[in-house]
C-alpha atoms as a PDB file:
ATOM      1  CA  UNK A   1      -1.630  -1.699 -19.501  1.00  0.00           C
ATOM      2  CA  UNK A   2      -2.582   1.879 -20.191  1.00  0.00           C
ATOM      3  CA  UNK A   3      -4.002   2.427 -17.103  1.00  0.00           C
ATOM      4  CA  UNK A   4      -0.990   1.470 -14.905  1.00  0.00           C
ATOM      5  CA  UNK A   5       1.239   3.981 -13.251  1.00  0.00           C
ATOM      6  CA  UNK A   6       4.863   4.415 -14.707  1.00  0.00           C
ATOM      7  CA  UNK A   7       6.112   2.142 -12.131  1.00  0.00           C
ATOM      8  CA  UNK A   8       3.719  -0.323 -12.487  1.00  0.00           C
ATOM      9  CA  UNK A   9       4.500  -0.458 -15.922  1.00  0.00           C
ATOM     10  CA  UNK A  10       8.226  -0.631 -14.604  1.00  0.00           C
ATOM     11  CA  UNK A  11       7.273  -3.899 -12.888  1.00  0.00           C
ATOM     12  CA  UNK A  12       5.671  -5.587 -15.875  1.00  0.00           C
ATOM     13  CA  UNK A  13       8.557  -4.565 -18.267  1.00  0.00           C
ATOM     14  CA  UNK A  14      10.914  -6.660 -15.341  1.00  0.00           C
ATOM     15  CA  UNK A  15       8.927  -9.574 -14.769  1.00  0.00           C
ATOM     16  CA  UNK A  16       8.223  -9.588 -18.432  1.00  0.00           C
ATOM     17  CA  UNK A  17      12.381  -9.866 -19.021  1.00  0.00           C
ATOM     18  CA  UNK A  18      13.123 -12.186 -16.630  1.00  0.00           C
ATOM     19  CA  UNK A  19      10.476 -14.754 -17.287  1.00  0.00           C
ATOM     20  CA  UNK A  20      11.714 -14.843 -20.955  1.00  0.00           C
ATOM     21  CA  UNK A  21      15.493 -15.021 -20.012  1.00  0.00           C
ATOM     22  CA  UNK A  22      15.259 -18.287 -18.752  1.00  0.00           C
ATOM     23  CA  UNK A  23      11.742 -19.506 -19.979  1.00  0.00           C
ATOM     24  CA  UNK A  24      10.601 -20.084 -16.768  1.00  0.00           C
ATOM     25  CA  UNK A  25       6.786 -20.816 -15.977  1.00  0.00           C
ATOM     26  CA  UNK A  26       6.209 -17.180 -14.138  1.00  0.00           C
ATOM     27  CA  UNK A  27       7.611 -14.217 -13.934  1.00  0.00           C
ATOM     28  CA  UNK A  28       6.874 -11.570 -11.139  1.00  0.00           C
ATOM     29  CA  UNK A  29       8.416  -8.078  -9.768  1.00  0.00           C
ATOM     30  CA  UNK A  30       7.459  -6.592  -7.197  1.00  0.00           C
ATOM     31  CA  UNK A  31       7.955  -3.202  -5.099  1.00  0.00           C
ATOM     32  CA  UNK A  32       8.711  -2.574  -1.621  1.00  0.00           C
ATOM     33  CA  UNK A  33       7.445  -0.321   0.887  1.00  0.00           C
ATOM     34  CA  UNK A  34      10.825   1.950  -0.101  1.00  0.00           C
ATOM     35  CA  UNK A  35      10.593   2.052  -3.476  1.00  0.00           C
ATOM     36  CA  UNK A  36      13.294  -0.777  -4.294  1.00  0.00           C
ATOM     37  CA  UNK A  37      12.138  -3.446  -7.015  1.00  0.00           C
ATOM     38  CA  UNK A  38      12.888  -7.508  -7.196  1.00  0.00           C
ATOM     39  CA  UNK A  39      12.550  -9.549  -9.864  1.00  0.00           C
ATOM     40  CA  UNK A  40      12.297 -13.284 -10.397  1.00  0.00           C
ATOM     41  CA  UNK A  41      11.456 -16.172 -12.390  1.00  0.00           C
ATOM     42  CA  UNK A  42       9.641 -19.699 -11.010  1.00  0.00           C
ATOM     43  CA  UNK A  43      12.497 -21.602  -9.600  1.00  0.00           C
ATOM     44  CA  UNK A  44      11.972 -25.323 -10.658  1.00  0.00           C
ATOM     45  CA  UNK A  45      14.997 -27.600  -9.124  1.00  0.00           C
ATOM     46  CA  UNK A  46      14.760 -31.219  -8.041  1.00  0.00           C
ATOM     47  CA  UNK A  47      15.285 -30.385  -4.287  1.00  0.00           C
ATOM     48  CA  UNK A  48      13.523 -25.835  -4.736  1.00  0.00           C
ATOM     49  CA  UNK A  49      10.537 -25.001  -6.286  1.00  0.00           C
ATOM     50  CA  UNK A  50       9.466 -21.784  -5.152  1.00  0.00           C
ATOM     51  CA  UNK A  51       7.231 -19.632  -7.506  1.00  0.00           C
ATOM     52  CA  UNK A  52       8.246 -16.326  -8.911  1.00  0.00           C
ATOM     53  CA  UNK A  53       6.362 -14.276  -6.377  1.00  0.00           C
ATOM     54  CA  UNK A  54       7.843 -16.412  -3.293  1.00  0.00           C
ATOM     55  CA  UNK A  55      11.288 -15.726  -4.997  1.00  0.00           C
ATOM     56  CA  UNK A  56      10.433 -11.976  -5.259  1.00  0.00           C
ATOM     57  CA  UNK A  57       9.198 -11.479  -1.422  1.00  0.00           C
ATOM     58  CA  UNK A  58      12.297 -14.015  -0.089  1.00  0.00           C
ATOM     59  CA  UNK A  59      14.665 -11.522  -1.942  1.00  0.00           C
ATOM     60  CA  UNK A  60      12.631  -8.671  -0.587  1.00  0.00           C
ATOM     61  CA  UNK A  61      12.250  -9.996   3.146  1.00  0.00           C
ATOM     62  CA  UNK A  62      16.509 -10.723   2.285  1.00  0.00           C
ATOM     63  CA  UNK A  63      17.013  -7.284   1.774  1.00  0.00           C
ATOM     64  CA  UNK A  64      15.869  -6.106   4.717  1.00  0.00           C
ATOM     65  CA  UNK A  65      12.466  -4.855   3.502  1.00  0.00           C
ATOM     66  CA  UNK A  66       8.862  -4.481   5.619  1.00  0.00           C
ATOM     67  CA  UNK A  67       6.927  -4.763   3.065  1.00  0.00           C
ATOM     68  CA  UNK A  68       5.707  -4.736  -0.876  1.00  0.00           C
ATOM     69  CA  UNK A  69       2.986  -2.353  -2.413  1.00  0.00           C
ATOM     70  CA  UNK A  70       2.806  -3.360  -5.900  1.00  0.00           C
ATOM     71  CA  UNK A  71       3.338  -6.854  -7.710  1.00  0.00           C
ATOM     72  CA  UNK A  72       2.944  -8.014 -11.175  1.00  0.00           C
ATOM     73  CA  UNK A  73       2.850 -11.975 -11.940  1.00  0.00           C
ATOM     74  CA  UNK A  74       3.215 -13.475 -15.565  1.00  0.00           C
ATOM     75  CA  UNK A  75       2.477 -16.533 -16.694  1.00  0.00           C
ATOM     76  CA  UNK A  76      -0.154 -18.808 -18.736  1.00  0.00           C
ATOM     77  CA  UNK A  77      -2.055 -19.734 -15.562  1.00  0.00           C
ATOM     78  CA  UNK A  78      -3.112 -15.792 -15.244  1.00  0.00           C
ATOM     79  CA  UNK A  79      -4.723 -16.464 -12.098  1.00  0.00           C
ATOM     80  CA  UNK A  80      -2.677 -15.360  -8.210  1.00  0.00           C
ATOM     81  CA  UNK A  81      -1.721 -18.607  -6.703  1.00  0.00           C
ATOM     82  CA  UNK A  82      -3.160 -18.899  -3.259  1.00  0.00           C
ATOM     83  CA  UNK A  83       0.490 -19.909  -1.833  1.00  0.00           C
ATOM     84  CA  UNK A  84       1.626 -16.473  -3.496  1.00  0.00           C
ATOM     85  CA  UNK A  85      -1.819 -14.412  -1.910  1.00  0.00           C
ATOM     86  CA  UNK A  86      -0.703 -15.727   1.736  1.00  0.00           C
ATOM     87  CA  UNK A  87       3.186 -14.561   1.608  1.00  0.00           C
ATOM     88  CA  UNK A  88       1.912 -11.619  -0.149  1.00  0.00           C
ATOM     89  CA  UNK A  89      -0.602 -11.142   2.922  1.00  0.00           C
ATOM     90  CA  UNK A  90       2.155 -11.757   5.824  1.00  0.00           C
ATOM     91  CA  UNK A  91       4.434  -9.330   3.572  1.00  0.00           C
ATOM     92  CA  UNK A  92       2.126  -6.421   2.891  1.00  0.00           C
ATOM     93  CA  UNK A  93       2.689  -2.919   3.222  1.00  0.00           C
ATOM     94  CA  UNK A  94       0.580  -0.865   5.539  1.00  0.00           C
ATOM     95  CA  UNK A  95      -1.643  -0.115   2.703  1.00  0.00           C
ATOM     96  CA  UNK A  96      -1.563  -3.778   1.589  1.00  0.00           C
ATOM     97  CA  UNK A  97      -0.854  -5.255  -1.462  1.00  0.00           C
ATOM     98  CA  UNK A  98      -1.872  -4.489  -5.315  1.00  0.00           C
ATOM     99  CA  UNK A  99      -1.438  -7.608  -7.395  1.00  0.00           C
ATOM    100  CA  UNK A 100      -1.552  -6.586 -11.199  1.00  0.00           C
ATOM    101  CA  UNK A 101      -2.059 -10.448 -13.458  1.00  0.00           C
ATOM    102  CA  UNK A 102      -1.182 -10.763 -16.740  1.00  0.00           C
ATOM    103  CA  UNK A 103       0.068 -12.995 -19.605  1.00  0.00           C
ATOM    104  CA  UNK A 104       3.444 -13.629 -20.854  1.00  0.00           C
ATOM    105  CA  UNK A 105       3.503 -11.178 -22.946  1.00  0.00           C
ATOM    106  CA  UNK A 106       2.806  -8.585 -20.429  1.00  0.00           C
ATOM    107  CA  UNK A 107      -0.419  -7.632 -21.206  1.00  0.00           C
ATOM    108  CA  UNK A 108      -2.465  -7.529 -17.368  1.00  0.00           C
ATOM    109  CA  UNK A 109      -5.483  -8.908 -17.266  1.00  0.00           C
ATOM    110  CA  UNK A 110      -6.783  -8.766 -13.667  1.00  0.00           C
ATOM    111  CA  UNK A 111      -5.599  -5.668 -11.018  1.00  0.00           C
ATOM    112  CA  UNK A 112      -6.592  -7.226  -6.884  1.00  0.00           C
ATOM    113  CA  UNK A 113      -5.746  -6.541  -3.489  1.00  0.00           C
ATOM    114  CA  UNK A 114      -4.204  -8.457  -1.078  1.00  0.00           C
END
């Protein structure tokens, strides 16, 4: 994680906090194209399952964003779901989209773009 920017490190410490806080599969925050961050957990009901990065870009797209820049996912799978690459694709900023991928315990694995 050394090598992250401040705010990158930002994002991790939030998608870190809210995956714990309710145990959920995934954790992810992301940024927007204006600087404003979302955080979310994997939502897992009987009639919504969306994963933590859909959560993060519906909340974003919500808001009245354009776009995301920067993403961090947690979770045991440590791999980007290729659900969460395609909204990340139709949601990225003009520079498109850095996905950092890491474990529960916040330690990234993987940095891509999308």
């Amino acid at each position: 994680m050394d090598d992250l920017s401040a705010e990158d490190k930002k994002l991790v410490t939030l998608a870190r906090a809210t995956r714990a806080r309710i145990g959920a599969a995934e954790g992810a925050a992301a940024r927007d194209t204006d600087g404003r961050t979302y955080a979310a957990a994997t939502v897992d009901l009987p009639s919504l399952r969306l994963s933590a990065v859909h959560a993060c870009v519906a909340m974003a797209v919500a808001s009245g964003s354009t776009g995301v820049d920067a993403v961090v996912v947690l979770g045991e799978s440590g791999e980007l779901a290729e659900a969460d690459r395609a909204a990340l694709a139709d949601f990225a900023g003009a520079g498109g989209v850095v996905v950092h991928v890491g474990d529960p315990r916040g330690r990234i694995a993987t940095s891509l773009p999308v």
